[in-house]
N, C-alpha and C. Protein backbone atom coordinates (compact mmCIF):
# COMPACT_ATOMS: atom_id res chain seq x y z
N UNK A 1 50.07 177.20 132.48
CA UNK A 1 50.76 176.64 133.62
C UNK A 1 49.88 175.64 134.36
N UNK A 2 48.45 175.59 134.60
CA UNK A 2 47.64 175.19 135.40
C UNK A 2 47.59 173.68 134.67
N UNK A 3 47.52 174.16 133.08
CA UNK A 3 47.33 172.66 132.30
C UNK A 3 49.01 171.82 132.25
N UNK A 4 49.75 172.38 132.82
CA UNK A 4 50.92 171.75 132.62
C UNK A 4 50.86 170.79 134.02
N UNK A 5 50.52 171.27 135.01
CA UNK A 5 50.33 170.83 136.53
C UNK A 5 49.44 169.87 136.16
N UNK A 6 48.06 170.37 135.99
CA UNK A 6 47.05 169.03 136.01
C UNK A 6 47.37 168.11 134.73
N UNK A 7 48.34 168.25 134.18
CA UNK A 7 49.07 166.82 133.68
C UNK A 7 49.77 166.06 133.74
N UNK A 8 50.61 166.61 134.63
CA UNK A 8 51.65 166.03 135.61
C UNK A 8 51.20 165.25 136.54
N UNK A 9 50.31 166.16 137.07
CA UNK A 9 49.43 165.09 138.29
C UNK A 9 48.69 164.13 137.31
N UNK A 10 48.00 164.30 136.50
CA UNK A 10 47.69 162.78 136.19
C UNK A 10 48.80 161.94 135.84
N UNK A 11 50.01 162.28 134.76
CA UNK A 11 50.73 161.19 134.85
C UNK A 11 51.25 160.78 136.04
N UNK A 12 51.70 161.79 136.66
CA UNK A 12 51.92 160.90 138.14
C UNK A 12 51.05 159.78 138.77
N UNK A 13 49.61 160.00 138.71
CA UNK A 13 48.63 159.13 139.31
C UNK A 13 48.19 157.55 138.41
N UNK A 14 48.41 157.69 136.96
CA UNK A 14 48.40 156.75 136.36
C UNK A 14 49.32 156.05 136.36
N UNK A 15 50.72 156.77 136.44
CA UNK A 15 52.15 155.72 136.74
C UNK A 15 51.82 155.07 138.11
N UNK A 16 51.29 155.87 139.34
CA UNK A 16 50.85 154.95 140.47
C UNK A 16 50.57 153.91 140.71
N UNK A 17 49.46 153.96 139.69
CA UNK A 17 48.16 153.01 139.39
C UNK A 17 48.66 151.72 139.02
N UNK A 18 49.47 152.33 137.41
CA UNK A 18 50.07 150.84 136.85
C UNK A 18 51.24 150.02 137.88
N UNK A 19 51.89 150.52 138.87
CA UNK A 19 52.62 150.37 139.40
C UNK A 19 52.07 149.48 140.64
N UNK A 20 51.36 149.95 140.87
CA UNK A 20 50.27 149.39 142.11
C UNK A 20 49.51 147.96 141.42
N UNK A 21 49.13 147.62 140.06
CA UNK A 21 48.51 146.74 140.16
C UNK A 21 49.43 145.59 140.27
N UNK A 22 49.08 144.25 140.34
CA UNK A 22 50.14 143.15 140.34
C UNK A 22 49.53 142.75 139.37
N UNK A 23 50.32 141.81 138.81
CA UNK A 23 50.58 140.75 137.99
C UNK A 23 50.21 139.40 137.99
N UNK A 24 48.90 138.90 137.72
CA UNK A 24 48.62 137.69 138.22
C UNK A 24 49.38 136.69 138.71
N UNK A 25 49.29 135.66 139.29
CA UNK A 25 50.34 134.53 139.50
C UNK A 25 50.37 133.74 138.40
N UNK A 26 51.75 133.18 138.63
CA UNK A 26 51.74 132.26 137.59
C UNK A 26 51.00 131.06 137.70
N UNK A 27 51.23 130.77 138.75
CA UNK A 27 50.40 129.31 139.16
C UNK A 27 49.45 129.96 140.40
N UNK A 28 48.40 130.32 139.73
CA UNK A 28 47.25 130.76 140.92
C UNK A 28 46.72 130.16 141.88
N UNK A 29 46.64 130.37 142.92
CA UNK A 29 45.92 129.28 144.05
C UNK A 29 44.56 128.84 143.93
N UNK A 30 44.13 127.32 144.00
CA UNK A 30 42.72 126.45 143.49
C UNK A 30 42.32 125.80 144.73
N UNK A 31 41.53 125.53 144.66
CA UNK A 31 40.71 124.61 145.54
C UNK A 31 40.07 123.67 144.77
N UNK A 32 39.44 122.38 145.07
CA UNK A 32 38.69 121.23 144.86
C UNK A 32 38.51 120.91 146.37
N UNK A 33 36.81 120.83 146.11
CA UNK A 33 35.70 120.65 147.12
C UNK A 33 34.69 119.64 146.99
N UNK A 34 34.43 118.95 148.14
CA UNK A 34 33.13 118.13 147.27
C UNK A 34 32.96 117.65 149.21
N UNK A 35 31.71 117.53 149.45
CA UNK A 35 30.94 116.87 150.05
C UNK A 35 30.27 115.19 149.84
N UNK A 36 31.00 114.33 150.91
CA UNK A 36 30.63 113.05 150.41
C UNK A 36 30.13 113.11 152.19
N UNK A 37 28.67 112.36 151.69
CA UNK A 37 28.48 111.58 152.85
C UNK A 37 27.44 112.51 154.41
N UNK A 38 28.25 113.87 153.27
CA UNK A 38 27.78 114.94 154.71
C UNK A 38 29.15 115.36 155.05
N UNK A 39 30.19 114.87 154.82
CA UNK A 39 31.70 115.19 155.13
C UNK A 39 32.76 116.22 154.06
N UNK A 40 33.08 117.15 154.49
CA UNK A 40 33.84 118.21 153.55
C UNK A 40 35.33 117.52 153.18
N UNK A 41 35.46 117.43 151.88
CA UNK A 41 37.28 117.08 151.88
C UNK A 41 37.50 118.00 150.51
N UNK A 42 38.70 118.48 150.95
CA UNK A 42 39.41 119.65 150.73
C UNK A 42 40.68 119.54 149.88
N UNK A 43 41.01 119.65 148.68
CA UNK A 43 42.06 120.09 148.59
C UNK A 43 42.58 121.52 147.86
N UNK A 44 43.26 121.66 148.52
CA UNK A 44 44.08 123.27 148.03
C UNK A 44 45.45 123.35 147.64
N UNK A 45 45.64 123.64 145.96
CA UNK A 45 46.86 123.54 145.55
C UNK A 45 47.31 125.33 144.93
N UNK A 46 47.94 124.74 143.94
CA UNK A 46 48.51 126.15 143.07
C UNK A 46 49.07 125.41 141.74
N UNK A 47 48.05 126.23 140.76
CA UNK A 47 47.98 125.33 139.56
C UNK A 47 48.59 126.21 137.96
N UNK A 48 49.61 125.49 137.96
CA UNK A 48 50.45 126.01 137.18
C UNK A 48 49.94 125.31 135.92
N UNK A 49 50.37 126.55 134.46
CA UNK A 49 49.86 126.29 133.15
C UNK A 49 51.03 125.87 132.82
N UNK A 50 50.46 125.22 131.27
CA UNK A 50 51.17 123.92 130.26
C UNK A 50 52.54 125.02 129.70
N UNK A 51 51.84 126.23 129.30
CA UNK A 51 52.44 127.67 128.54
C UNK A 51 53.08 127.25 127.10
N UNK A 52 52.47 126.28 126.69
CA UNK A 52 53.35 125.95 125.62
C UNK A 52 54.21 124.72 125.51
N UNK A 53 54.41 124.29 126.80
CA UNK A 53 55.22 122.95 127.10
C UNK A 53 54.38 121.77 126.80
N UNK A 54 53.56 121.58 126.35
CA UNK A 54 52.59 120.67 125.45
C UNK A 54 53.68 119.25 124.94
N UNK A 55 53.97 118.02 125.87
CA UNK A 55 54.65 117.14 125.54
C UNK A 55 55.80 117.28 126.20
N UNK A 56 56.20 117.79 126.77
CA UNK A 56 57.46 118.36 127.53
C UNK A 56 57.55 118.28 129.32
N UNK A 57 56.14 118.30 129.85
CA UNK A 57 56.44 118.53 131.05
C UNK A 57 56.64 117.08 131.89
N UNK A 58 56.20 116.07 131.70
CA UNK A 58 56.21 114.61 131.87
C UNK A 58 57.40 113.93 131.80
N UNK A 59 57.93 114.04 130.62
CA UNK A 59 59.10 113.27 130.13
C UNK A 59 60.11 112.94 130.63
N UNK A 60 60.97 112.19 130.35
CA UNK A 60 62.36 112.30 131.79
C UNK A 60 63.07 112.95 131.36
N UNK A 61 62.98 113.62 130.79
CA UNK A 61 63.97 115.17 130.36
C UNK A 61 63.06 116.13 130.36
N UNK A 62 61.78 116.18 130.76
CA UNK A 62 60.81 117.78 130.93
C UNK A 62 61.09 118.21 132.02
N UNK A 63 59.99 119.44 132.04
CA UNK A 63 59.47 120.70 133.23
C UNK A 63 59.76 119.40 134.47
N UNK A 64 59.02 118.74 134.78
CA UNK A 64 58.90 117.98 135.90
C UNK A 64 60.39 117.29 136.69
N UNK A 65 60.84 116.71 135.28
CA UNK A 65 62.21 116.10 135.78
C UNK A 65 63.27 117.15 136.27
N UNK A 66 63.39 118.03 136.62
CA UNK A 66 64.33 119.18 136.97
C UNK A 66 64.22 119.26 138.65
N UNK A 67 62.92 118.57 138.88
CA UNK A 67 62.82 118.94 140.45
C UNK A 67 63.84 117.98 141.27
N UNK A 68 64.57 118.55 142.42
CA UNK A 68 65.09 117.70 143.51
C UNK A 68 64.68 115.97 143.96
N UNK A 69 63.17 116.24 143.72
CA UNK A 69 63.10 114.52 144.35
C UNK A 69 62.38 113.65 143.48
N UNK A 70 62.55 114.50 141.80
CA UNK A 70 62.15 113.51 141.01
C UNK A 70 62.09 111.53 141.06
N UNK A 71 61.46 111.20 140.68
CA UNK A 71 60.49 111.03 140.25
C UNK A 71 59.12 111.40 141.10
N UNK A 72 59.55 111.87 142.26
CA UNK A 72 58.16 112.09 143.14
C UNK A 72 58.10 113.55 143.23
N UNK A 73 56.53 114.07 142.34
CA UNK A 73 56.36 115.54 141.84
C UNK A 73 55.77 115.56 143.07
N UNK A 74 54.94 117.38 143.10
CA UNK A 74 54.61 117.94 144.09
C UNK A 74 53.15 117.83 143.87
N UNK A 75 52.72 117.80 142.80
CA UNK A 75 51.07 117.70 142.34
C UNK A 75 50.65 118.83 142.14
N UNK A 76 51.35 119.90 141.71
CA UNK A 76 50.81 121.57 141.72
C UNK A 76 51.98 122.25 141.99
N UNK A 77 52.08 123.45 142.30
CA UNK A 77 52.93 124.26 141.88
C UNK A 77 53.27 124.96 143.30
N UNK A 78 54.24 125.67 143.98
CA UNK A 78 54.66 126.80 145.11
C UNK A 78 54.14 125.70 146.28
N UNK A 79 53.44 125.99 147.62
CA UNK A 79 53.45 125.26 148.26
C UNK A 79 53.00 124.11 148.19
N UNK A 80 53.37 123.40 148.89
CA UNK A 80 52.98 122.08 149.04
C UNK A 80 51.32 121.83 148.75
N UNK A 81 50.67 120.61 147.89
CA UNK A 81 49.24 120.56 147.09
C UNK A 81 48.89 120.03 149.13
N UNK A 82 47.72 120.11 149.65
CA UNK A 82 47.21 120.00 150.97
C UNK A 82 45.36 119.33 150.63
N UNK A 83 45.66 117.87 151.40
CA UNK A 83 44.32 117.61 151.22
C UNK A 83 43.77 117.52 152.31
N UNK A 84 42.96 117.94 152.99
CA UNK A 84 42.16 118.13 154.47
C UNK A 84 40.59 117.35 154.28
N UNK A 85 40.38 116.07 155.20
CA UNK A 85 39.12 115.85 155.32
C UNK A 85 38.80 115.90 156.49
N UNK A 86 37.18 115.98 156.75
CA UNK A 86 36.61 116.00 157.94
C UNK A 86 36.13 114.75 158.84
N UNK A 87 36.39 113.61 157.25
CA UNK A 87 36.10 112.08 158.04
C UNK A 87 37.24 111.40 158.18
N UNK A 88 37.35 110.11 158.83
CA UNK A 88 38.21 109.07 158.10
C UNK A 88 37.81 108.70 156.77
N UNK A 89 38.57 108.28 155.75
CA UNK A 89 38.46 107.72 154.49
C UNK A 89 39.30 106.88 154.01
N UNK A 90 38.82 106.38 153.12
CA UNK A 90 39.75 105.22 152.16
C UNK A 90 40.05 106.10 151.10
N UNK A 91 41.44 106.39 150.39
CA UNK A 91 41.76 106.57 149.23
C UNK A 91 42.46 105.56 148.27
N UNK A 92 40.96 104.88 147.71
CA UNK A 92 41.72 103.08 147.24
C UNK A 92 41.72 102.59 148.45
N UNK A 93 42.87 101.55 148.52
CA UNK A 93 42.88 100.65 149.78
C UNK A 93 43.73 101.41 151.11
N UNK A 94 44.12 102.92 151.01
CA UNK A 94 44.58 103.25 151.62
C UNK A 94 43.30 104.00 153.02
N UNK A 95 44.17 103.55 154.20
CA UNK A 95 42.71 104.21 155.02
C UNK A 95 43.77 105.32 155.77
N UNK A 96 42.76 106.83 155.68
CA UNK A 96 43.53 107.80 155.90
C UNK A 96 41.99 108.52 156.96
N UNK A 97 42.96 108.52 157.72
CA UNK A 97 42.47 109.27 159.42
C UNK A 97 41.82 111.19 158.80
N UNK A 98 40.56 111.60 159.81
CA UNK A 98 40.32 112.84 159.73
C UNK A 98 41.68 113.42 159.56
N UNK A 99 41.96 114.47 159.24
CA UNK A 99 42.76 115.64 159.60
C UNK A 99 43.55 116.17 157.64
N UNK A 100 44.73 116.51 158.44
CA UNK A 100 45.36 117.12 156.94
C UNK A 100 46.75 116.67 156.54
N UNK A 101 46.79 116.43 155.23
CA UNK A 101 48.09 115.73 154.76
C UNK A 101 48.48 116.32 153.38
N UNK A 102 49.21 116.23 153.37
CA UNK A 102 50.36 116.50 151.77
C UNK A 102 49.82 115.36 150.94
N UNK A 103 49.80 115.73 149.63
CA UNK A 103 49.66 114.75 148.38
C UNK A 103 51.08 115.51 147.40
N UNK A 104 51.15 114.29 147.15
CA UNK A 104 52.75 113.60 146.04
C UNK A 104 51.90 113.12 145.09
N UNK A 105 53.46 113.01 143.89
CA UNK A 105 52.45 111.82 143.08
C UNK A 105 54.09 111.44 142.38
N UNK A 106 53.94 110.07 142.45
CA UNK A 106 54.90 109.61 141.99
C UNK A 106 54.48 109.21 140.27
N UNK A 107 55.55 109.87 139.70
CA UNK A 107 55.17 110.16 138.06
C UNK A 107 56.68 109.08 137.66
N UNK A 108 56.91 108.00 137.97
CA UNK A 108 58.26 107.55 136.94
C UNK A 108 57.97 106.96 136.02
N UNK A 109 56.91 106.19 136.33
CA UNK A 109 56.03 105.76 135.40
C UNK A 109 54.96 106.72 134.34
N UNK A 110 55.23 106.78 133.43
CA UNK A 110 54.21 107.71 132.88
C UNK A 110 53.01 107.33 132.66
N UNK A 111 52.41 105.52 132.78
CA UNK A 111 51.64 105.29 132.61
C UNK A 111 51.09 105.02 133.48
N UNK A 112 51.66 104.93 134.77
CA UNK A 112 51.11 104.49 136.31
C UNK A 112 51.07 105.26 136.94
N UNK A 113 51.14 106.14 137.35
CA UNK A 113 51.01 107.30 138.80
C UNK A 113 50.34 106.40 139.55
N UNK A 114 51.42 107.32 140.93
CA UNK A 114 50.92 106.82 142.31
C UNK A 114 50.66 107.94 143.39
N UNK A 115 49.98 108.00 143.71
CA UNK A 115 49.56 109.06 144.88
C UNK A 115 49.74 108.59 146.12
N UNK A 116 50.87 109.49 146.86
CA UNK A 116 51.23 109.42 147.50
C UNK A 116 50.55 110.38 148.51
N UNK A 117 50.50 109.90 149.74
CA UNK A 117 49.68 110.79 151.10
C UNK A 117 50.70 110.73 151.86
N UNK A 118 51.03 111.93 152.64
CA UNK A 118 51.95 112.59 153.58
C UNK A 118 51.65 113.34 154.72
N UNK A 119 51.77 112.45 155.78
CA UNK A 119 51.50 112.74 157.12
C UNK A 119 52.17 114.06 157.18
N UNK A 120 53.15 114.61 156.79
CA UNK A 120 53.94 115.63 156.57
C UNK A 120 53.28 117.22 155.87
N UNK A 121 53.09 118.28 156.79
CA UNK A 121 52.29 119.06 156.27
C UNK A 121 53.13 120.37 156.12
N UNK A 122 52.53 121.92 155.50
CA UNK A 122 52.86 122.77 155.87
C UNK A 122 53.99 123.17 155.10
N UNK A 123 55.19 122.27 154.35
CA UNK A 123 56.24 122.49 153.68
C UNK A 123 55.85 123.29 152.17
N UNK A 124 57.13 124.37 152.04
CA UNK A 124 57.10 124.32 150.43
C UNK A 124 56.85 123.28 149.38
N UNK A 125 56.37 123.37 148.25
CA UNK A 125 56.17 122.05 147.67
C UNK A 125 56.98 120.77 147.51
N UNK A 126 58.66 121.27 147.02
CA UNK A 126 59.66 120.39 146.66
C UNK A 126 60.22 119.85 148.04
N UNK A 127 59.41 120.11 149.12
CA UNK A 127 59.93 119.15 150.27
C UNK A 127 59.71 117.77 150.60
N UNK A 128 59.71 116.98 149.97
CA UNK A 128 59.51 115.75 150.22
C UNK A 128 60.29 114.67 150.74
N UNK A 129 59.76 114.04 152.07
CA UNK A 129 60.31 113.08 152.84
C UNK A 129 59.74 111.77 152.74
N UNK A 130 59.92 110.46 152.35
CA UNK A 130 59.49 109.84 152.04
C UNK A 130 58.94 108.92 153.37
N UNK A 131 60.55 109.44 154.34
CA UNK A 131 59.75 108.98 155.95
C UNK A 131 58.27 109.03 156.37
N UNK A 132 57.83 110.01 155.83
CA UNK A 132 56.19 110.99 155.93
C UNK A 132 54.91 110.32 155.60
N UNK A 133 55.27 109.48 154.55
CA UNK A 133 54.58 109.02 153.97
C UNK A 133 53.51 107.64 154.75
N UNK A 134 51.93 108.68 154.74
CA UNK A 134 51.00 107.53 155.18
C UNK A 134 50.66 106.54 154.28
N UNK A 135 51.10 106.77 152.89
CA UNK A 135 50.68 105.82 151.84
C UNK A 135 50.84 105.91 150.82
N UNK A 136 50.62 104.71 149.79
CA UNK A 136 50.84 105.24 148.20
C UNK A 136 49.65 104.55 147.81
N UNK A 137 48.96 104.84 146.88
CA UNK A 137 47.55 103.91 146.10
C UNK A 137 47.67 104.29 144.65
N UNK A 138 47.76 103.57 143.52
CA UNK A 138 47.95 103.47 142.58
C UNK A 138 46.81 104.13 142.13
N UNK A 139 46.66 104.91 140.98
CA UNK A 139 46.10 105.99 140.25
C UNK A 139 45.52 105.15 138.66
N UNK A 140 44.18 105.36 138.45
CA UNK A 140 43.89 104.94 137.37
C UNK A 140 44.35 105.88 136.07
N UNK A 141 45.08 105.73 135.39
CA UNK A 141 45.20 106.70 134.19
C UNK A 141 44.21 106.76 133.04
N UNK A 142 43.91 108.07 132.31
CA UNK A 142 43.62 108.00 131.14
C UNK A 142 44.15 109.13 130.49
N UNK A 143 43.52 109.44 129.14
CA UNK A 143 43.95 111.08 128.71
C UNK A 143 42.50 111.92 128.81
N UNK A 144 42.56 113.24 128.90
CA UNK A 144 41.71 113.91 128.66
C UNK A 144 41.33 114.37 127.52
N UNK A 145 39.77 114.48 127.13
CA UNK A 145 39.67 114.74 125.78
C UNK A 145 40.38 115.92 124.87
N UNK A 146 40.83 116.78 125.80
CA UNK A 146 42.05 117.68 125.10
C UNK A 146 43.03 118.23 125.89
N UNK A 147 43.71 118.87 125.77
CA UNK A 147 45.04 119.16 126.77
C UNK A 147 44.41 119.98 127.47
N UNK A 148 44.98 120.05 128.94
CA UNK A 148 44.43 120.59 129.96
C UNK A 148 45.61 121.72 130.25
N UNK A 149 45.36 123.10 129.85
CA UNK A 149 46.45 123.89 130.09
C UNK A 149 46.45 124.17 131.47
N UNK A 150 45.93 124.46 132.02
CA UNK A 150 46.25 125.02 133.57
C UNK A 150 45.66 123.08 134.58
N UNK A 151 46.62 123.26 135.68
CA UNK A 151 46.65 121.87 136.48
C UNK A 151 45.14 121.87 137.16
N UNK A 152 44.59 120.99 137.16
CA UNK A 152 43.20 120.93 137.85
C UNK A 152 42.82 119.47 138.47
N UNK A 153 42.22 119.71 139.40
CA UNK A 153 42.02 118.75 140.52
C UNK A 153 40.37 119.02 140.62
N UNK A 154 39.60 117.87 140.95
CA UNK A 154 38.33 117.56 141.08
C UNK A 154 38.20 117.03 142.28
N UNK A 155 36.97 116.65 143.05
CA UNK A 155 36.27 115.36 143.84
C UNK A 155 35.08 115.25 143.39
N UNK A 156 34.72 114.41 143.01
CA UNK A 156 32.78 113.81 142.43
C UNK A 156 32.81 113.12 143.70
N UNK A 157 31.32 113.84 144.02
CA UNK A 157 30.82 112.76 144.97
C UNK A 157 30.03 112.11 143.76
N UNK A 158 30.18 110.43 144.17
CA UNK A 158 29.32 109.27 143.15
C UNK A 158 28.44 109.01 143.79
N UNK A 159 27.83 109.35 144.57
CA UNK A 159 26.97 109.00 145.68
C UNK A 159 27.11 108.09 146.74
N UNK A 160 26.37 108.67 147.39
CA UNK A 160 26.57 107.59 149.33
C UNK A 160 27.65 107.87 149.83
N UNK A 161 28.43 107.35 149.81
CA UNK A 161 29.73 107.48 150.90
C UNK A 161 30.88 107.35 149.56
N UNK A 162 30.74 107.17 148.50
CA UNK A 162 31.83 107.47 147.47
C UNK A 162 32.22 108.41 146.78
N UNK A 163 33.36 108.70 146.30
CA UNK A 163 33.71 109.87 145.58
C UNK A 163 35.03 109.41 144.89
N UNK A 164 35.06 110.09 144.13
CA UNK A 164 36.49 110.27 143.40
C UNK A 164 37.51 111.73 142.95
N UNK A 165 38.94 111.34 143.30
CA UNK A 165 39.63 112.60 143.13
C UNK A 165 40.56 112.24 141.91
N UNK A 166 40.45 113.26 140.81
CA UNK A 166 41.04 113.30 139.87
C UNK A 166 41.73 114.60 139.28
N UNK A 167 43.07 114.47 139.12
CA UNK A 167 44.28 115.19 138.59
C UNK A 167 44.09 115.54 137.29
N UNK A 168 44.46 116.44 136.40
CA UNK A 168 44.67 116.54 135.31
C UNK A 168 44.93 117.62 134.94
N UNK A 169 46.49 117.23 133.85
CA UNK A 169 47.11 118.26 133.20
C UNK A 169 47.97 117.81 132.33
N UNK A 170 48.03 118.61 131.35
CA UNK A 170 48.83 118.69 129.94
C UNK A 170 48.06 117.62 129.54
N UNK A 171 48.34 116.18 128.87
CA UNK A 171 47.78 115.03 128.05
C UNK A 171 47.70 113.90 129.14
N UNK A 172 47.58 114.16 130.78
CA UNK A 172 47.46 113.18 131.69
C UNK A 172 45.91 113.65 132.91
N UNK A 173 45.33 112.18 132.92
CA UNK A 173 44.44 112.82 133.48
C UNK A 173 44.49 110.92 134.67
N UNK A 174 44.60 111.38 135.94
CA UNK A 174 44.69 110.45 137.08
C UNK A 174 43.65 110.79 137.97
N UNK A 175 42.98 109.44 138.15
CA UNK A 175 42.76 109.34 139.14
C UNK A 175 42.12 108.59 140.60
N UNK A 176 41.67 108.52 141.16
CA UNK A 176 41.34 107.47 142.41
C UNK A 176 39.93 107.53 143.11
N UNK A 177 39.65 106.36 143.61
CA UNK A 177 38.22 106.22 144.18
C UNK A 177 38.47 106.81 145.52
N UNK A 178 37.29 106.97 146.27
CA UNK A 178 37.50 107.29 147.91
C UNK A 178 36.29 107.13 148.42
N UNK A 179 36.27 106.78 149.71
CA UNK A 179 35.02 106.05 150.43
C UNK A 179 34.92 107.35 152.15
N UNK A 180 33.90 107.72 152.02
CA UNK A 180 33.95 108.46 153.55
C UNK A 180 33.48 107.29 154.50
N UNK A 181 34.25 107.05 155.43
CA UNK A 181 33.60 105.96 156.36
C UNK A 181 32.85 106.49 158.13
């Protein structure tokens, strides 16, 4: 009887257990960090994998094209992608004030992306107002030397007051200069 109990109680405690753990996210929350200048700039997204969609998510019939304000994606996955600096900066010829803004990226072009900056903060991702918008600066493209399954975002500081932020996922890899001033 005693061994029937203390087996019960363990299955009970192991069903707990499994029950209790979660399930990773699908699109896990990331950061990209970099120090230019002496100045912190920040961005924090949620970076969703390829899963197999390898050629599919880009296209004007992929993963991407399904969203509400296609052609202008979210840049990452669940809330809104958020880039926060501590200086003023140039992104390209765009000059963007301390504080925090939304990044877009306009994908209609598959060979051009444009990054879009959004005075507009705080929203779920697929909220996009174009009213919002502090700017667009055209995105250098290339590919990455192999497919990039999960979405990833960089800043290199290049030294002095320069840096660069670069995107990349599935067979696309974007991205832009930036100056801390």
């Amino acid at each position: 009887m005693n061994c029937r109990i203390i087996a019960t109680a363990a299955l009970l405690a192991a069903t707990s257990f499994a029950f209790a753990q979660k399930a990773p996210p699908a699109s896990p929350p990331a950061t990209a960090m970099a120090t230019i200048a002496g100045k912190a700039i920040t961005i924090t997204y949620s970076s969703p994998g390829v899963k197999g969609r390898a050629g599919k998510i880009f296209t004007k019939d992929g993963l991407i094209s399904k969203n509400p304000h296609y052609p202008v994606w979210r840049g990452g996955a669940n809330a809104a992608t958020t880039l926060h600096t501590d200086a003023d900066i140039s992104i390209g010829d765009l000059k963007v004030p301390a504080g925090t803004y939304t990044l877009f990226v306009d994908i209609s072009d598959a060979d051009n992306w444009v990054l879009i900056v959004s005075k507009q903060t705080g929203e779920w991702g697929l909220a996009y107002d174009q009213t919002k918008d502090l700017g667009r600066v055209p995105m250098k493209m290339s590919k990455p030397l192999e497919m990039v399954e999960n979405l990833n975002y960089t800043i290199a500081n290049l030294g002095g007051t320069t840096g660069k932020i670069t995107l990349e996922w599935e067979n696309h890899s974007a991205s832009v200069l930036i100056a801390v001033h």
